[in-house]
Structures are given as C-alpha cells and as structure tokens.
C-alpha atoms as a PDB file:
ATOM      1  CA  UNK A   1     -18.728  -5.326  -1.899  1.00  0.00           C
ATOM      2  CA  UNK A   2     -19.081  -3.857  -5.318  1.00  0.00           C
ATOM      3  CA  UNK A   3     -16.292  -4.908  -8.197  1.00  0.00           C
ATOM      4  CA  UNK A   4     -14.515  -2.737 -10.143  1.00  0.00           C
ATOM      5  CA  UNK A   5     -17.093  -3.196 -13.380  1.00  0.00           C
ATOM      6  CA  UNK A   6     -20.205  -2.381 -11.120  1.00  0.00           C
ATOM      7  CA  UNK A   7     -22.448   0.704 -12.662  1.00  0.00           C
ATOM      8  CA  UNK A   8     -21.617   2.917 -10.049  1.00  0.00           C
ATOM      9  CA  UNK A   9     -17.733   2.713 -10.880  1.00  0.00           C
ATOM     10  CA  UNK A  10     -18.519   2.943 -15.002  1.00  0.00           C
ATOM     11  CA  UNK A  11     -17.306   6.641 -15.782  1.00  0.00           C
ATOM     12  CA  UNK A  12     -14.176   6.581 -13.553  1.00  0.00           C
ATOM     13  CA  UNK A  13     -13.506   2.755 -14.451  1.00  0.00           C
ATOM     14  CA  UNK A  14     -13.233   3.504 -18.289  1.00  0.00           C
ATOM     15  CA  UNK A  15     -10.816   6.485 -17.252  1.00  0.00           C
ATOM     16  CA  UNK A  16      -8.511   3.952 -15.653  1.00  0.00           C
ATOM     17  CA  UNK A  17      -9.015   1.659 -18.574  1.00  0.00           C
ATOM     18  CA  UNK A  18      -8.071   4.314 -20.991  1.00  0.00           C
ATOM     19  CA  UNK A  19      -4.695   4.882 -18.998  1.00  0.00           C
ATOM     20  CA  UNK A  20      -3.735   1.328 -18.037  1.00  0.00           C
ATOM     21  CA  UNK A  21      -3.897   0.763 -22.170  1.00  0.00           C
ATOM     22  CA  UNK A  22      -1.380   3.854 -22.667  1.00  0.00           C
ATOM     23  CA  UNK A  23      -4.062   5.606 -24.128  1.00  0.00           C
ATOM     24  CA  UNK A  24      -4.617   8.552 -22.248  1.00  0.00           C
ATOM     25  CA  UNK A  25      -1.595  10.063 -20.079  1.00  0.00           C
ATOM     26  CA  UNK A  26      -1.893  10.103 -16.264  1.00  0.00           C
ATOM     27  CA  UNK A  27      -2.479  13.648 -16.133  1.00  0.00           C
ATOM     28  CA  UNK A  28      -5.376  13.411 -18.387  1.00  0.00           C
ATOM     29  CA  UNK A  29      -7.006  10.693 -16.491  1.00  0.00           C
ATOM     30  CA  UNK A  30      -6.009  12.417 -13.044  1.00  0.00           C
ATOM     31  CA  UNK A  31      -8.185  15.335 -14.833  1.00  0.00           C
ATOM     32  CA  UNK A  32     -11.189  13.166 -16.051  1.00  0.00           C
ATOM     33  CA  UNK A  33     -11.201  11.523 -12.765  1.00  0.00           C
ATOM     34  CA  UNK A  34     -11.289  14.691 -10.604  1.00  0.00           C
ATOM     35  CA  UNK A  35     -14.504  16.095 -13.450  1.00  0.00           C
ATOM     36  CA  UNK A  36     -16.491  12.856 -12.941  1.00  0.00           C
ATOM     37  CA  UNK A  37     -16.166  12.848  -8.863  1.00  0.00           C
ATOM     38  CA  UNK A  38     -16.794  16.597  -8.757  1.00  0.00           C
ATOM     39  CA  UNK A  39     -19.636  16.582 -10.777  1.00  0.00           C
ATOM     40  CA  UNK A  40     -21.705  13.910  -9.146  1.00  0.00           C
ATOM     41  CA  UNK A  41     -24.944  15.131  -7.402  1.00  0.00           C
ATOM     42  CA  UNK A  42     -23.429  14.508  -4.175  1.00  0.00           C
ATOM     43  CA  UNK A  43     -19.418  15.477  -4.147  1.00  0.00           C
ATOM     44  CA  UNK A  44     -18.297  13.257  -1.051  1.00  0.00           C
ATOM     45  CA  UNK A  45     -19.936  10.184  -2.413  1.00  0.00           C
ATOM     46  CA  UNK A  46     -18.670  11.219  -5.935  1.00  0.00           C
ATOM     47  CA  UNK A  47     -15.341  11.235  -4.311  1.00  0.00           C
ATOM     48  CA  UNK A  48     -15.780   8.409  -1.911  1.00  0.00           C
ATOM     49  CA  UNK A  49     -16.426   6.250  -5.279  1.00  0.00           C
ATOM     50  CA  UNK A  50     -13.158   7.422  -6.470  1.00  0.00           C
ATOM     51  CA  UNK A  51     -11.094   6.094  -3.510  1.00  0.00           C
ATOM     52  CA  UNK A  52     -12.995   3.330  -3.225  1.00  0.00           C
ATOM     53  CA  UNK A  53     -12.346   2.383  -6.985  1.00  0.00           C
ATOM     54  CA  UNK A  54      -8.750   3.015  -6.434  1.00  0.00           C
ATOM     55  CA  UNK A  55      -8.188   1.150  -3.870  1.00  0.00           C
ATOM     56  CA  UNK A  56     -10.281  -1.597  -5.978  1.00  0.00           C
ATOM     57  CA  UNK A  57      -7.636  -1.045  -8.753  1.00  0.00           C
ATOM     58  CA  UNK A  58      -4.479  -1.281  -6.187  1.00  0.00           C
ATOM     59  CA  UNK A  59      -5.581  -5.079  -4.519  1.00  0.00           C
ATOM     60  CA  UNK A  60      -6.530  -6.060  -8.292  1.00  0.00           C
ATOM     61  CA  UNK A  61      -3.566  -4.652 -11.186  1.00  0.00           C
ATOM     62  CA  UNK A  62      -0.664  -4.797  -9.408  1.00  0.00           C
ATOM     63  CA  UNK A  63       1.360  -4.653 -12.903  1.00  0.00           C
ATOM     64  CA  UNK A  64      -0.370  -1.367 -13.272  1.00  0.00           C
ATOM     65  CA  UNK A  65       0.546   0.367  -9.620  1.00  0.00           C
ATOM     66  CA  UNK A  66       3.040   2.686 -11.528  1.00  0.00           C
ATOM     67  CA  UNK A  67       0.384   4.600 -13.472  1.00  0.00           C
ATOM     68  CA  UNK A  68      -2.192   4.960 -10.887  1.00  0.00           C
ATOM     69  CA  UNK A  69       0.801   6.505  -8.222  1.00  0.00           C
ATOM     70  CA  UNK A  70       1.714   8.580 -11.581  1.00  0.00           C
ATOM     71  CA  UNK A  71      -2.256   9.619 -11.924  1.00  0.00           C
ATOM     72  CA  UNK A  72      -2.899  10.088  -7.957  1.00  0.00           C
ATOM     73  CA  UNK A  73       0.321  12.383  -7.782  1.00  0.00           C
ATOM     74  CA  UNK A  74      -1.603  14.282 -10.514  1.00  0.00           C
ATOM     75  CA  UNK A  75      -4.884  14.411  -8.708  1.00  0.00           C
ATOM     76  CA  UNK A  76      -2.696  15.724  -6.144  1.00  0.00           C
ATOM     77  CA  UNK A  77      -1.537  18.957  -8.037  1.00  0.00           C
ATOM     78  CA  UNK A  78      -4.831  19.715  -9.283  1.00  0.00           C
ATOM     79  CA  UNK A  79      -6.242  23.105  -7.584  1.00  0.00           C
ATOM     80  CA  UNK A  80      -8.336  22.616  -4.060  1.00  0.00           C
ATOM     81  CA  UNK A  81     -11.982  21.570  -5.008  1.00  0.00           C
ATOM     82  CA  UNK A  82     -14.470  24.306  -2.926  1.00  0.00           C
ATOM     83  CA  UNK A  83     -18.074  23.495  -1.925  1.00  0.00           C
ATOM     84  CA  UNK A  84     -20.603  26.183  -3.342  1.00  0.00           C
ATOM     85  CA  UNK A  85     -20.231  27.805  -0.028  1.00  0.00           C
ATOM     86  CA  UNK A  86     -16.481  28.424  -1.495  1.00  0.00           C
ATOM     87  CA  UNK A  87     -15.590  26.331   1.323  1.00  0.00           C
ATOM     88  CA  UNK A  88     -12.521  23.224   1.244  1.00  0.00           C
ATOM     89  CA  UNK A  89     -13.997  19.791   0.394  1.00  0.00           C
ATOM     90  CA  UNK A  90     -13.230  17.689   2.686  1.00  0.00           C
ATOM     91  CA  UNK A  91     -13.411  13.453   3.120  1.00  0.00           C
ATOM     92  CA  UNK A  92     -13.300  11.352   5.786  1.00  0.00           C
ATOM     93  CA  UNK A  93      -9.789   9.398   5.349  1.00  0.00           C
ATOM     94  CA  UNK A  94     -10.529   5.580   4.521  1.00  0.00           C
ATOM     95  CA  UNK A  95      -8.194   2.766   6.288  1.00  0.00           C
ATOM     96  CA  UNK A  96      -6.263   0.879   3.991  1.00  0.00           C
ATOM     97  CA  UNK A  97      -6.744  -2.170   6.262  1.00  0.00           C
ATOM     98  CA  UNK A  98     -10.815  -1.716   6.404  1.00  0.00           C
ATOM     99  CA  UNK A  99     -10.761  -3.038   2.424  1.00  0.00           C
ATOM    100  CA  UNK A 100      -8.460  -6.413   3.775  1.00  0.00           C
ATOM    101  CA  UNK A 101     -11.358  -9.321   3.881  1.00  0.00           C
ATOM    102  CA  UNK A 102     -11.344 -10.940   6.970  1.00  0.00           C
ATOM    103  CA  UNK A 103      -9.928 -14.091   6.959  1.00  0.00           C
ATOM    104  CA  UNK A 104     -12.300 -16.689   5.587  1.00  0.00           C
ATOM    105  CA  UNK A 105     -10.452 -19.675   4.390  1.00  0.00           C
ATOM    106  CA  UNK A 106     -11.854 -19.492   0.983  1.00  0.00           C
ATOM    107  CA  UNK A 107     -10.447 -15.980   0.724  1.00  0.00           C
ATOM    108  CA  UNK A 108      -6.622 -16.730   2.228  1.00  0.00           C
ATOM    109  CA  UNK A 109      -4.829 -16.422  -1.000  1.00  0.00           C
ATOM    110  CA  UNK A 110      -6.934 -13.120  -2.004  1.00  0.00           C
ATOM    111  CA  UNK A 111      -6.247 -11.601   1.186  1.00  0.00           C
ATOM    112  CA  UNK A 112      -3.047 -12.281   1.224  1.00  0.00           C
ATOM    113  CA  UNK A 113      -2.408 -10.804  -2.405  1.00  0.00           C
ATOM    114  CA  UNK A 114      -4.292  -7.731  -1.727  1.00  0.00           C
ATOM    115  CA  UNK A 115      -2.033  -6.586   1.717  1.00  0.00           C
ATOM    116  CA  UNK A 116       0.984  -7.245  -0.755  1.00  0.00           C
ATOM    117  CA  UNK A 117      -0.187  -5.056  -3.470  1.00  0.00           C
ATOM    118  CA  UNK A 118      -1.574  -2.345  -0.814  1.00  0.00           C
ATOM    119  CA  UNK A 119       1.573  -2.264   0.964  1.00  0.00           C
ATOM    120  CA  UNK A 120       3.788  -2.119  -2.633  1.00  0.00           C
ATOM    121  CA  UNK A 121       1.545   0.538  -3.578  1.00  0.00           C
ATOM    122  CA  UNK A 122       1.769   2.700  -0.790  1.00  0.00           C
ATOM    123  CA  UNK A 123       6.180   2.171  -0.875  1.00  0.00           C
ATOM    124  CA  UNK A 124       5.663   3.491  -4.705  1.00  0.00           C
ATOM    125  CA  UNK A 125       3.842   6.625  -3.191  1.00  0.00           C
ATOM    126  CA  UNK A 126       6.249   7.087  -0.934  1.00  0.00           C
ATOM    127  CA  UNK A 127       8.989   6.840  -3.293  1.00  0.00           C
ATOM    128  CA  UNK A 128       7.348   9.718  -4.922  1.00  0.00           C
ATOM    129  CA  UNK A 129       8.493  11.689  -1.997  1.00  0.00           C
ATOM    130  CA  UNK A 130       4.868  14.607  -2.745  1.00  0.00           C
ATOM    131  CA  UNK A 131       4.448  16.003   0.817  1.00  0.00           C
ATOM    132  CA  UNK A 132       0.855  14.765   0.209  1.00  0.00           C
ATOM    133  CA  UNK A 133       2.122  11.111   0.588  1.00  0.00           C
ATOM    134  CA  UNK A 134       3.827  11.007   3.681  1.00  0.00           C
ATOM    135  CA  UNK A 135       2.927   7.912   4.665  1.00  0.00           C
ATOM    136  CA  UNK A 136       6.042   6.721   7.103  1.00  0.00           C
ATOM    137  CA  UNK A 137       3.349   5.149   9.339  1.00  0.00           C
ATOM    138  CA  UNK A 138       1.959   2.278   7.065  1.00  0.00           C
ATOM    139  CA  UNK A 139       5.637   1.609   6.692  1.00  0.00           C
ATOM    140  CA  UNK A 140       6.913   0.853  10.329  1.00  0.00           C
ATOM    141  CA  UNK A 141       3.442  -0.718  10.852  1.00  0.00           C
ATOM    142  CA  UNK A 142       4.773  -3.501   8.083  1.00  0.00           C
ATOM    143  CA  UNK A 143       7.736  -3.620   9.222  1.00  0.00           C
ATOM    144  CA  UNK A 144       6.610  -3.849  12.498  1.00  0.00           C
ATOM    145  CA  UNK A 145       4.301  -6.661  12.252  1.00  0.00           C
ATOM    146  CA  UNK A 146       6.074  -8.670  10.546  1.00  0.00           C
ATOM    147  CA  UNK A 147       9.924  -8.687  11.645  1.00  0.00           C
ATOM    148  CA  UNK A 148       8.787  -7.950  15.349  1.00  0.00           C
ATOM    149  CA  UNK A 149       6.041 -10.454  16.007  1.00  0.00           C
ATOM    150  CA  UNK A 150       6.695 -13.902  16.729  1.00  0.00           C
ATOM    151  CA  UNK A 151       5.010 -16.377  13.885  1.00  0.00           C
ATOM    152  CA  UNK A 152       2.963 -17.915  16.109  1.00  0.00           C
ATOM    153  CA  UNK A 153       1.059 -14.109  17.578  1.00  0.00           C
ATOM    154  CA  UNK A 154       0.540 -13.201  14.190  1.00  0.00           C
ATOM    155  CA  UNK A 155      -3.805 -12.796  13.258  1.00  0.00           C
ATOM    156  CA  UNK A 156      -4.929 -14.760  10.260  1.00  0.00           C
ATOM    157  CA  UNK A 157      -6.143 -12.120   8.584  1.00  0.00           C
ATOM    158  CA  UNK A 158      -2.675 -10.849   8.542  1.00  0.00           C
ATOM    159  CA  UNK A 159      -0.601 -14.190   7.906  1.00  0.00           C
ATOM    160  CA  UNK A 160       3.841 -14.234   7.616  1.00  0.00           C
ATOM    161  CA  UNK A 161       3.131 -15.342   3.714  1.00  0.00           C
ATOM    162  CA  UNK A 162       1.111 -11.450   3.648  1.00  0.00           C
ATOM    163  CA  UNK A 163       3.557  -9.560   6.137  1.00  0.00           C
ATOM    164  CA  UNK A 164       7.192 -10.617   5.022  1.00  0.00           C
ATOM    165  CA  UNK A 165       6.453  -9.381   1.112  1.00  0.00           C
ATOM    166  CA  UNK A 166       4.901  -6.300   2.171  1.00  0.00           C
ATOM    167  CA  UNK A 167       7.744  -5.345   4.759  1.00  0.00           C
ATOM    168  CA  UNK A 168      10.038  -5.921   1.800  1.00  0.00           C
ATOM    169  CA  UNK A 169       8.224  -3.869  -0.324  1.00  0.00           C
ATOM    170  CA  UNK A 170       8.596  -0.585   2.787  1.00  0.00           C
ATOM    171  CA  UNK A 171      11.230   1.434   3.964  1.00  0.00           C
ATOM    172  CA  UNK A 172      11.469   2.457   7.535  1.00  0.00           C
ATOM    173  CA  UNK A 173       9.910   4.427   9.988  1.00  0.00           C
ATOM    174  CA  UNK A 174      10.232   5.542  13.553  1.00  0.00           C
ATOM    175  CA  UNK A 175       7.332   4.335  16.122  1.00  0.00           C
ATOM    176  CA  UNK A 176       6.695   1.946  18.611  1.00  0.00           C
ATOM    177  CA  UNK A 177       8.313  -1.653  18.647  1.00  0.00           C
ATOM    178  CA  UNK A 178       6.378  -5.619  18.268  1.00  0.00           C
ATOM    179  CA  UNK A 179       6.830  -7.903  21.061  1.00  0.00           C
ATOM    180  CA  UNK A 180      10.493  -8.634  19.593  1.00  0.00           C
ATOM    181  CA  UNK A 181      11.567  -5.361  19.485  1.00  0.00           C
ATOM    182  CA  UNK A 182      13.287  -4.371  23.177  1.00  0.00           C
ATOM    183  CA  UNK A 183      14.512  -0.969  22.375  1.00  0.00           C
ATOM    184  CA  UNK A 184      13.631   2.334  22.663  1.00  0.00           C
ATOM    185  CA  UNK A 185      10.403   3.897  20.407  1.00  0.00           C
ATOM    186  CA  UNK A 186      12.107   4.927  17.289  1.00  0.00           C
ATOM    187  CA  UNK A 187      14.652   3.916  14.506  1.00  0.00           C
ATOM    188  CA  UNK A 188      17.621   3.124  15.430  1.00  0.00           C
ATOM    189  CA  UNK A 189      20.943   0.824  13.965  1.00  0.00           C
ATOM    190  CA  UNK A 190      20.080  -1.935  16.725  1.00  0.00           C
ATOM    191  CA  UNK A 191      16.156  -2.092  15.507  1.00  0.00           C
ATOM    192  CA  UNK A 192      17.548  -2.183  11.937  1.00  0.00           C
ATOM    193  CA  UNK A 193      19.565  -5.442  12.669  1.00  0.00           C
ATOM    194  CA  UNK A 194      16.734  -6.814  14.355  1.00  0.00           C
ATOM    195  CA  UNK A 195      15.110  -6.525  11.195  1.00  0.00           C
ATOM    196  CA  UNK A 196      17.520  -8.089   9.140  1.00  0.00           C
ATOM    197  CA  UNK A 197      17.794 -10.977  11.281  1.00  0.00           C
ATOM    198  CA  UNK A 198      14.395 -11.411  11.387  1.00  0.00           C
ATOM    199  CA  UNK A 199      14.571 -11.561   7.611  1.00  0.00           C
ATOM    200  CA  UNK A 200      17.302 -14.107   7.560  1.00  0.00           C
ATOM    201  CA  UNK A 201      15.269 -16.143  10.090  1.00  0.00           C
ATOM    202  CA  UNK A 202      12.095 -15.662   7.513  1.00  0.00           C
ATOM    203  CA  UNK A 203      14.497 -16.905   4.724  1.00  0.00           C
ATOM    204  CA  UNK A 204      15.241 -19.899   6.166  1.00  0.00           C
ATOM    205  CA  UNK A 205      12.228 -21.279   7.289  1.00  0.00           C
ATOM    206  CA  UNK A 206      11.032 -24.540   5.642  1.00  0.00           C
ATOM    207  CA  UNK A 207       7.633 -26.069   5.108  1.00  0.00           C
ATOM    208  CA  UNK A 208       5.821 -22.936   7.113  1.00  0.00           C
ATOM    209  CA  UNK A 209       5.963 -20.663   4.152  1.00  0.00           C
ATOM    210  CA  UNK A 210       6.507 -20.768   0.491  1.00  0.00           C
ATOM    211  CA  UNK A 211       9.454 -20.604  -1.516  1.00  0.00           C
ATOM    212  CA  UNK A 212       8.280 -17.258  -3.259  1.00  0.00           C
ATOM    213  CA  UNK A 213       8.413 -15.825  -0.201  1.00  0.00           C
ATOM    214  CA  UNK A 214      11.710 -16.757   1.259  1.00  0.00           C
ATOM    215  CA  UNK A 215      12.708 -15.780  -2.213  1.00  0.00           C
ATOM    216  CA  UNK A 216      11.944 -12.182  -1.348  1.00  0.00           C
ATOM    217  CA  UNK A 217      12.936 -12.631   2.134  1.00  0.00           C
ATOM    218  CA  UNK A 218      16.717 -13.442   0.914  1.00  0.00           C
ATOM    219  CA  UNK A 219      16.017 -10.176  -1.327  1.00  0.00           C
ATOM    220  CA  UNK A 220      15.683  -8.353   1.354  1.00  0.00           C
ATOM    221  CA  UNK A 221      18.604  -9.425   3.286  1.00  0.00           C
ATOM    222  CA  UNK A 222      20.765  -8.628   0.563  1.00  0.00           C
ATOM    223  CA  UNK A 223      19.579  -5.198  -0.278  1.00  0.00           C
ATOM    224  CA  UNK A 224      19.319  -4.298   3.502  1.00  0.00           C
ATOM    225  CA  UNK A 225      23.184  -5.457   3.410  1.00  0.00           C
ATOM    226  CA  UNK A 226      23.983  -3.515   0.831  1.00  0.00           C
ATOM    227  CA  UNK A 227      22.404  -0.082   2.625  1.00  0.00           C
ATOM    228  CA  UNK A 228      24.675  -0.936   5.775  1.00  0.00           C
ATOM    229  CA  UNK A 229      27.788  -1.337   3.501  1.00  0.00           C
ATOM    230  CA  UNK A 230      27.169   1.972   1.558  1.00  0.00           C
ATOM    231  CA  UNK A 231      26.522   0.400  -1.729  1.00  0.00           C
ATOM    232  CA  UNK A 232      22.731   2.052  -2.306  1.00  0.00           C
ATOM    233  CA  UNK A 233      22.053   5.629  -2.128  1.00  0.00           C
END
C-alpha cells in the first residue's frame, strides 16, 4: 500500500503540507486539491488518489484532523465537477473499514490507532453538521460494536482497546442492536443506559485493557451523565 510521500501522492501531499504548517488556509488547499485531482489525465483516478491520500492523512496526523474536516467541508462547497460530456462526476464510495489492516500481530498497535483516528475523524465531520456529512451510520456501528458485543465475540482486527475510544469519540444513531442489545431497532433511553453501563463495565476492567483506555472510558461515563442530567447542550 503506497505511503503518504509516494510519487503518485506528491502534488496533493505538498498541498496538505502547506496547510498542516498554517501556511495556506483550508479553503485554498480545498481549491489546489480539487485543480490537481481534476486535472489528472484520468479524473476518477485523479480523484480516487485524493481520497485515498486523505484517508492516508486521517490514520497518520491525528493532531491535524481539524484542518483536513475544515479543508474537506471546503471541497464540499466547491461547484459540481462535470465530465466533458457536461455530465456529474461521479466515484465509487470507498469503505472506511477496507483501509483497517487486517490483524497481523506485528500491525496490532497500528491498527488499532488508525480505527481511533478514523472514527474521531468522522465524529469531527459530523460535528460539522454539512448535509454532505451525514454520517449517523459509522456512528451506531461504533457504538454498536463496542458497548453491545461481549469482549470475548469481538474480531481481532477490531479489538475493545480500538472500539471503546472510537465509541467515545461518536454520538448516536438509530439502527440495529449487538448481541447485548435486547430492544427494539432504534435509539431509545433504555439502549442509551445500556451504553453507559457498558462503559462503566469497560472502565473497570483490569489487566484486559490499558489504563489509557479506561481513562477515556470513565470520560465517557461522565459526559454521557452529564447529557442525562441536562448539563450539555
């Protein structure tokens, strides 16, 4: 799989270099971005580069998620590329979970950080609240598969040390339950509380997970309390 400083990422890399130093604004870089993709010989894979360099970018500068949402939120205003045909261009959507590696031992602790930093990056888009990132979905999927799946089901590609971060990172969404969830499809005040004693349970765990990740398990608790008293908007 090709790295972020491969050849064929270059142009667009520098771009993103240029904006994670603060030299260029996000709208400029959304801009440059958009002219280099556009331009290639062959638009799709010009665009398909893009993504995949993104997505590169989101699994590898996590300190740096705010200014590629603030750049793709830009891409997203930009007027609707046409083929010479005057037609819409259109790309075949790439699965966030296709770029996860699978899970070879020597790659645990890289997998693991690149489903947190996916899963942050796609709450920041949401927090955006563009139409064009309406992605609900990815969260209950999170949420899902970590506070409704017993440790002992869950893959290793997808391990609690990955899942309980990431659902922290989510808000909610309505779909269908894990094998702890009972309830009805949808979100609901019971399926809630199932998800804050799940990340109680998570929180006090000892020797299966790390501290860093009760840590944000306790984190969660706390702000999930403070949304059922009232005290966040």
């Amino acid at each position: 799989m090709a790295a972020v400083t491969d050849d064929i990422f270059a142009s667009r890399f520098a771009v993103l270099q240029y904006l994670f130093s603060d030299n260029i604004s996000a709208q400029k870089a959304a801009r440059h971005l958009a002219s280099i993709s556009l331009s290639d010989n062959t638009t799709l894979e010009g665009l398909g580069r893009l993504w995949s360099l993104m997505i590169k970018c989101v699994y590898r500068f996590p300190d740096h998620h705010d200014k590629l949402v603030d750049t793709l939120v830009q891409l997203s205003k930009l007027p609707d590329a046409k083929t010479d045909n005057k037609d819409p261009i259109f790309l075949h959507d790439m699965q966030w979970n296709a770029f996860v590696p699978p899970g070879l031992p020597e790659r645990r602790q890289s997998a693991i950080s690149d489903i947190i930093n996916w899963d942050t990056f796609t709450a920041l888009l949401m927090a955006t609240e563009e139409p064009v990132f309406a992605y609900s979905w990815f969260a209950l999927i999170t949420l899902r598969d970590a506070l409704e799946t017993p440790p002992n089901e869950l893959s290793e590609e997808d391990p609690l040390e990955a899942l309980t971060p990431a659902a922290a990172a989510v808000g909610n969404a309505p779909g269908r339950g894990g094998p702890l969830w009972k309830g009805n499809h949808g979100f609901c005040k019971e399926r809630w509380e199932l998800w804050l004693e799940r990340f109680g349970e998570v929180a006090r765990m000892e020797g299966e997970i790390g501290d860093k990740v009760r840590m944000i398990a306790r984190d969660a608790v706390q702000i999930m309390r403070e949304i059922g008293d009232g005290d966040v908007e």
